[in-house]
Protein backbone atom coordinates (compact mmCIF):
# COMPACT_ATOMS: atom_id res chain seq x y z
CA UNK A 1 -32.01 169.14 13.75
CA UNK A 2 -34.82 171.52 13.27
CA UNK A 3 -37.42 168.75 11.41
CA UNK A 4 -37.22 164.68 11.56
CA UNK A 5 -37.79 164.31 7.78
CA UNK A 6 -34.97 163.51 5.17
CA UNK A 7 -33.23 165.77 2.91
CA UNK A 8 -34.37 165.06 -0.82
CA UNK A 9 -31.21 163.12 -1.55
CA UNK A 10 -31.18 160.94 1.34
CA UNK A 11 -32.98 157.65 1.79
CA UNK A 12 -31.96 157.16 5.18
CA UNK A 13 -29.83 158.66 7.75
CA UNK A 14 -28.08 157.36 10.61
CA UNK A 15 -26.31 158.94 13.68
CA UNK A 16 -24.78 157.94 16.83
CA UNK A 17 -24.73 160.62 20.25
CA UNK A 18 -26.34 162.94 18.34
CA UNK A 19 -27.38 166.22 19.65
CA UNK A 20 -31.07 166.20 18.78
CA UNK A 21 -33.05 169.56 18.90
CA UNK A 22 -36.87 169.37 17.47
CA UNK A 23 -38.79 172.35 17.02
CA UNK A 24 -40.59 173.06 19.81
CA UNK A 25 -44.94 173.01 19.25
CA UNK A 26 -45.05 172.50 15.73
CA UNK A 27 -46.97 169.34 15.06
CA UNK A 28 -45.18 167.38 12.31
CA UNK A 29 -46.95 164.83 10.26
CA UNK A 30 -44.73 161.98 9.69
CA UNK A 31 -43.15 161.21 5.77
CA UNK A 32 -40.83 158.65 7.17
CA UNK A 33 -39.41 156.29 9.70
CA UNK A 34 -37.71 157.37 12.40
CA UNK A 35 -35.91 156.03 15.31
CA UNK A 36 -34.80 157.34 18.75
CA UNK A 37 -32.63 155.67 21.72
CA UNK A 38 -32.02 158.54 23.81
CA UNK A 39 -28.78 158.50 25.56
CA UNK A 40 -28.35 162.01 27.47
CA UNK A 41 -31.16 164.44 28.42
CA UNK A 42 -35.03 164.81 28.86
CA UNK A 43 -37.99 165.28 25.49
CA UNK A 44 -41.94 165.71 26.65
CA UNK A 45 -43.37 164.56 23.17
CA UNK A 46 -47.12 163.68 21.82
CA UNK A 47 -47.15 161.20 19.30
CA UNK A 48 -50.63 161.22 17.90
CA UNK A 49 -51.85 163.21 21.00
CA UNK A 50 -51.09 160.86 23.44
CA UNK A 51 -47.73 162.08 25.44
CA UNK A 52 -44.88 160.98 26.39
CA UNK A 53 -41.55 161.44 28.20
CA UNK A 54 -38.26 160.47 26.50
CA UNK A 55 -35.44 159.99 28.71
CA UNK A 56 -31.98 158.07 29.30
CA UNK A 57 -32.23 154.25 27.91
CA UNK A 58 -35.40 154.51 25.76
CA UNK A 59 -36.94 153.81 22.52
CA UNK A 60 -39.24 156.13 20.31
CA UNK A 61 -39.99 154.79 17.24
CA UNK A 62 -42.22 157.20 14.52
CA UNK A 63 -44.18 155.66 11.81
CA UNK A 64 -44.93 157.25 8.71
CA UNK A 65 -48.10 159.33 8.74
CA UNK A 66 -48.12 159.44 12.65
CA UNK A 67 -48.29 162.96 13.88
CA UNK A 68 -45.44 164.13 16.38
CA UNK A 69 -45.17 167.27 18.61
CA UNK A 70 -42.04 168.21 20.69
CA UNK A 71 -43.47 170.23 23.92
CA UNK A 72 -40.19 170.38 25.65
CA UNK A 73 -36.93 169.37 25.92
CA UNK A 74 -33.47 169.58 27.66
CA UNK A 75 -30.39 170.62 26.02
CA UNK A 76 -28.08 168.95 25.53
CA UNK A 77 -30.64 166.26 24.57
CA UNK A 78 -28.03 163.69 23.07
CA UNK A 79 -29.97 160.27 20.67
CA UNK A 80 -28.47 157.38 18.58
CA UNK A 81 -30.81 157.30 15.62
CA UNK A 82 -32.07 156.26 12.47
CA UNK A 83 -34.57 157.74 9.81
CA UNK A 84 -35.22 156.17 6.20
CA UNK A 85 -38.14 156.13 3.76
CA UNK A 86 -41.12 155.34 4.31
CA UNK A 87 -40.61 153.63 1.11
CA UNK A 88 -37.94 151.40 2.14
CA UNK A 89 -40.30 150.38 5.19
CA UNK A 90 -42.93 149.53 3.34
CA UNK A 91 -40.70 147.21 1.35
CA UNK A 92 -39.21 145.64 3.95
CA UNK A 93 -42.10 144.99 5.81
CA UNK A 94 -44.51 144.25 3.46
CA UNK A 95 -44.16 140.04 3.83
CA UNK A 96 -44.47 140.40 7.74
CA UNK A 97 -48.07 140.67 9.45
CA UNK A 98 -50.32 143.37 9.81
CA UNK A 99 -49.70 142.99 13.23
CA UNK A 100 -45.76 144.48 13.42
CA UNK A 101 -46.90 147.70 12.39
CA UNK A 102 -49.96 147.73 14.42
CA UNK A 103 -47.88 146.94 17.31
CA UNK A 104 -45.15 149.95 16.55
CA UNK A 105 -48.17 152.13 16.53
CA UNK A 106 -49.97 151.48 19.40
CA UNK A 107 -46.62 151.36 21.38
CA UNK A 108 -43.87 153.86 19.96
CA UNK A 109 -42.36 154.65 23.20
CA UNK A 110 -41.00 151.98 25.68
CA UNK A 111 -38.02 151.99 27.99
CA UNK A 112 -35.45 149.30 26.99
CA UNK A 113 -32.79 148.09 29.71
CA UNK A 114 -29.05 149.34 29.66
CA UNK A 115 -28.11 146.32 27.67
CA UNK A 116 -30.13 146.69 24.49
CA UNK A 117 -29.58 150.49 24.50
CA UNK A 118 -25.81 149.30 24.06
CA UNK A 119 -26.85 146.92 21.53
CA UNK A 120 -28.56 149.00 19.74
CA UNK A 121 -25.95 151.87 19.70
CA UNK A 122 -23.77 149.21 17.81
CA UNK A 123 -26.68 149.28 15.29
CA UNK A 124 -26.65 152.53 14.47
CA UNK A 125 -22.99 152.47 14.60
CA UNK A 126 -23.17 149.95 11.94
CA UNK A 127 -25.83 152.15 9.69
CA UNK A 128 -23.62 155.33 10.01
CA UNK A 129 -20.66 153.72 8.80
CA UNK A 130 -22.38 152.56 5.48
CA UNK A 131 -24.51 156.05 5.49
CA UNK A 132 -21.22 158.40 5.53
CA UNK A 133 -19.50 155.60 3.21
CA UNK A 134 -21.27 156.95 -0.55
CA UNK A 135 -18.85 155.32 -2.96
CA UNK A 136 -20.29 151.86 -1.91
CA UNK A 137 -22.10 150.59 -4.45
CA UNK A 138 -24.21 148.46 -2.01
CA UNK A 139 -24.70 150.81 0.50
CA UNK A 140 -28.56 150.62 -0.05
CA UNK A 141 -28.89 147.26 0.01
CA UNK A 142 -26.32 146.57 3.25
CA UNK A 143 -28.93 149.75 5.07
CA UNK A 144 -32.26 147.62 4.16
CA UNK A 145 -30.73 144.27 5.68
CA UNK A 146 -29.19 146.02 8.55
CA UNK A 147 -32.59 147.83 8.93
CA UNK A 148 -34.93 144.80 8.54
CA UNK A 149 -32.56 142.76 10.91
CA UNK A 150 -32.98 146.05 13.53
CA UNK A 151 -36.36 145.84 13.05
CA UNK A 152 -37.45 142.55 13.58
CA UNK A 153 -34.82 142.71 17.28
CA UNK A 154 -36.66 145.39 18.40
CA UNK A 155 -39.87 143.90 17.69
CA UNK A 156 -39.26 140.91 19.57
CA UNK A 157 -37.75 142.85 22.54
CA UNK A 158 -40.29 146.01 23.18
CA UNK A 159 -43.08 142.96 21.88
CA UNK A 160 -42.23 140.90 25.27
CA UNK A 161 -42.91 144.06 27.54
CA UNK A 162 -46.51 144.47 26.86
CA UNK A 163 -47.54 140.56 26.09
CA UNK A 164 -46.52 136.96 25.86
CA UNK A 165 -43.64 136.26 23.67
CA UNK A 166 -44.86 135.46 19.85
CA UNK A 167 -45.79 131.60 19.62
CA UNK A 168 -47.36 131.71 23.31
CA UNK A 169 -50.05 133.87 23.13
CA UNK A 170 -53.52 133.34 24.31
CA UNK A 171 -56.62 132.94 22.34
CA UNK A 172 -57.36 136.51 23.95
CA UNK A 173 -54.18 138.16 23.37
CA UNK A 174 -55.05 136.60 19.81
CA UNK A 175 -58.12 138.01 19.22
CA UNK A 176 -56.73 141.64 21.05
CA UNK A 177 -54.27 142.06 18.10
CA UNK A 178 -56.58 141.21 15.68
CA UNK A 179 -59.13 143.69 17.44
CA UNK A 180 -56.52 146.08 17.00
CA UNK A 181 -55.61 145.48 13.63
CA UNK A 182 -59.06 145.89 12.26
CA UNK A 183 -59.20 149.30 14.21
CA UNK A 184 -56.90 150.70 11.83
CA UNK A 185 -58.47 149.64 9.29
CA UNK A 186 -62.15 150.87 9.88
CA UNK A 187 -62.10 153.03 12.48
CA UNK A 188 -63.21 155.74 10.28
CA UNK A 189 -66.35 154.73 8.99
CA UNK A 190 -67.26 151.60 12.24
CA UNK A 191 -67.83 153.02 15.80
CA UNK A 192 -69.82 150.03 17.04
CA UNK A 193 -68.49 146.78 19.65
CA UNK A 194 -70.87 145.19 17.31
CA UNK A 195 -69.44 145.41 13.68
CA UNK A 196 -65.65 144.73 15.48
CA UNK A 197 -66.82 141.51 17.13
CA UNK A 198 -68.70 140.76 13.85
CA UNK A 199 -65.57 140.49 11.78
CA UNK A 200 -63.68 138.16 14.15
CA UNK A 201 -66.68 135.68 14.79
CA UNK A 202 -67.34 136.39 18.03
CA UNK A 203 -69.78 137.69 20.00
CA UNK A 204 -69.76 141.32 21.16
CA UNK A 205 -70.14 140.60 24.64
CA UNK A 206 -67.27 138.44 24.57
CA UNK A 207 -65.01 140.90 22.37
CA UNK A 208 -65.59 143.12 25.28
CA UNK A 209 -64.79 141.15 28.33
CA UNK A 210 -61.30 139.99 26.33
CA UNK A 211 -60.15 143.56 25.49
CA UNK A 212 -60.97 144.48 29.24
CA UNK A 213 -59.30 141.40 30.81
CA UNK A 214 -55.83 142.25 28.20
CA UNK A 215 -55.97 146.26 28.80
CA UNK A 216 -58.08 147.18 32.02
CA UNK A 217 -60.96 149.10 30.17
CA UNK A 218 -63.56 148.48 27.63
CA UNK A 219 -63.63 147.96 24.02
CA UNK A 220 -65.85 151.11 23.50
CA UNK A 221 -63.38 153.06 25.00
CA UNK A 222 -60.91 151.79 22.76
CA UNK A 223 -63.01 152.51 19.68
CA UNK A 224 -63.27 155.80 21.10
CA UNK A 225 -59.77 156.43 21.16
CA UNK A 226 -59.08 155.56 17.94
CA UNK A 227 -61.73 157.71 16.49
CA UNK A 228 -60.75 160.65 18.35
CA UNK A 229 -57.37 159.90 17.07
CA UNK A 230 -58.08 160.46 13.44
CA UNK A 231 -60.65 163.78 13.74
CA UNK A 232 -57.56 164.96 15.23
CA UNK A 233 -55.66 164.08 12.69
CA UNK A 234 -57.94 165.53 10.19
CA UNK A 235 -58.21 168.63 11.98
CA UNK A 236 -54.75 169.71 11.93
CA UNK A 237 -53.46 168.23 8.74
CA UNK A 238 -55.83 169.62 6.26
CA UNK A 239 -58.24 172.71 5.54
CA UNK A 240 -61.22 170.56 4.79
CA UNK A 241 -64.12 171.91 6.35
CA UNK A 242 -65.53 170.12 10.11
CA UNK A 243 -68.26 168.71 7.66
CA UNK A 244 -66.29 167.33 5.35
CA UNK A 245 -64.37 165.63 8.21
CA UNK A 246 -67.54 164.24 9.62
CA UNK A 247 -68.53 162.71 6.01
CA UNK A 248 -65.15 161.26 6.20
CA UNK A 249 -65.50 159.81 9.20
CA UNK A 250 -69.08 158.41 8.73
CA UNK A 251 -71.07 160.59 10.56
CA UNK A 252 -74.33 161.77 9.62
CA UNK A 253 -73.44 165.13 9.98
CA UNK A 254 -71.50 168.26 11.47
CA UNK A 255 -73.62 168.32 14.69
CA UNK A 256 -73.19 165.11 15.72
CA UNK A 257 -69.28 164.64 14.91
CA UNK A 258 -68.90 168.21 16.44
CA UNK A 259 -71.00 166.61 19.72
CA UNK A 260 -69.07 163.38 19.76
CA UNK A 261 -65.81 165.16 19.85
CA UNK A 262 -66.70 167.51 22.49
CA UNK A 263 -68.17 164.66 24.53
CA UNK A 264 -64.84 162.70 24.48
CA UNK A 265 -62.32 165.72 24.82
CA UNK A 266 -64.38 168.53 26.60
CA UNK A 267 -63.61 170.96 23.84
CA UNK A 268 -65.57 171.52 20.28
CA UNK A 269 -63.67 170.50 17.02
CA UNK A 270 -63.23 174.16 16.33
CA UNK A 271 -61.38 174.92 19.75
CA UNK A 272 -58.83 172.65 19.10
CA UNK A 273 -58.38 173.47 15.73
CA UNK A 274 -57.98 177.41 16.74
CA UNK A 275 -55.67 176.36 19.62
CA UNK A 276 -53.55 173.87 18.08
């Protein structure tokens, strides 16, 4: 399994104890939704730069346009999983709130317990059977329920390891997702605690004493994050030029995008771009 993407007559694919191999240090961005419970075997992975470490009863779960990087891995390296369209997630998600995929995105690594590995094994068990099964006329339709169903268990079970279950949140954790939420949405063009605190009523001072008391460090930082996130993003998934990347991502100019970046990675936009 040299790439993570489907074949042009698939929609989705599913596979139980599967030996996995990704190709080691090519960065991959993301044109579907993918799925990992690793059952045998070790994967070092960056999933939008950040890394992580794959191993024996845990979840990865790749959103479309993310970008993904295998650094190492064991062999064998043996997963249950699932990829479909990014398409078909779209539709299926598309009545539930902006907060289910902001969650997947901030979190698409978690360990799960023994249990719900096993449970979801008999998930994917489920979607193979209707994937290898082509003369059923419904087999579409069964995937997308089985999928959505999937889905919405997972959400609720990685969703209770990083916050109160959904219905018993407080105000802050509240406000947090919504913080979050409005990241991805303007994090490209709105650096500023101010315009962020703006946009959910609230005063900046108070925006930034909630996202410190729910993750440990400041709302700037986060901001930060985020933006670094997407130069990155534009810098190895396009041949635009480093200025046209910093009119994209509202910054008066090469200089002080290239300064910025530098500041928050030790390393000039060009470096990484040569080294990546």
């Amino acid at each position: 399994m040299k790439t993570i993407n489907l074949s042009p007559d698939d929609i989705f694919v599913a596979h139980q104890d599967y030996p996995v191999q990704f190709e080691v240090g090519n960065i991959i961005r993301m044109n579907t939704v993918c799925i990992f419970f690793c059952e045998e075997g070790m994967a070092e992975i960056e999933v939008d730069f950040t890394p992580y470490k794959i191993e024996k009863n845990s979840q990865l779960i790749l959103i479309d346009k993310r970008m993904f990087k295998c650094v190492s891995q064991s062999t064998p390296f043996i997963c249950s999983y699932i990829c479909f369209s990014a398409d078909i997630y779209r539709e299926l998600t598309l009545r539930l709130p902006p907060s289910f995929t902001d969650f997947l995105i901030t979190y698409p690594y978690v360990k799960i317990t023994k249990e719900q590995t096993n449970n979801c094994r008999g998930m994917v068990r489920s979607m193979e059977r209707f994937y290898n099964d082509h003369n059923n006329c419904y087999r579409e339709q069964i995937f997308k329920n089985l999928i959505q169903a999937f889905l919405l268990d997972v959400y609720d079970k990685t969703h209770m390891h990083f916050q109160a279950p959904i219905g018993k949140m407080s105000r802050q954790e509240e406000l947090f997702k919504e913080f979050i939420h409005l990241l991805h949405q303007y994090c490209r063009k709105e650096r500023e605690v101010n315009f962020y605190a703006d946009q959910l009523c609230i005063t900046s001072r108070y925006l930034s004493e909630l996202v410190k008391n729910v993750t440990h460090i400041t709302a700037k930082t986060i901001i930060n994050q985020h933006v670094i996130r997407e130069i990155k993003l534009e810098l190895n998934s396009s041949n635009v030029s480093i200025q046209e990347i910093a009119f994209k991502m509202n910054f008066p100019n090469q200089s002080l995008l290239s300064r910025f970046f530098k500041k928050h990675t030790g390393i000039t936009p060009q470096a990484f771009r040569n080294k990546e």
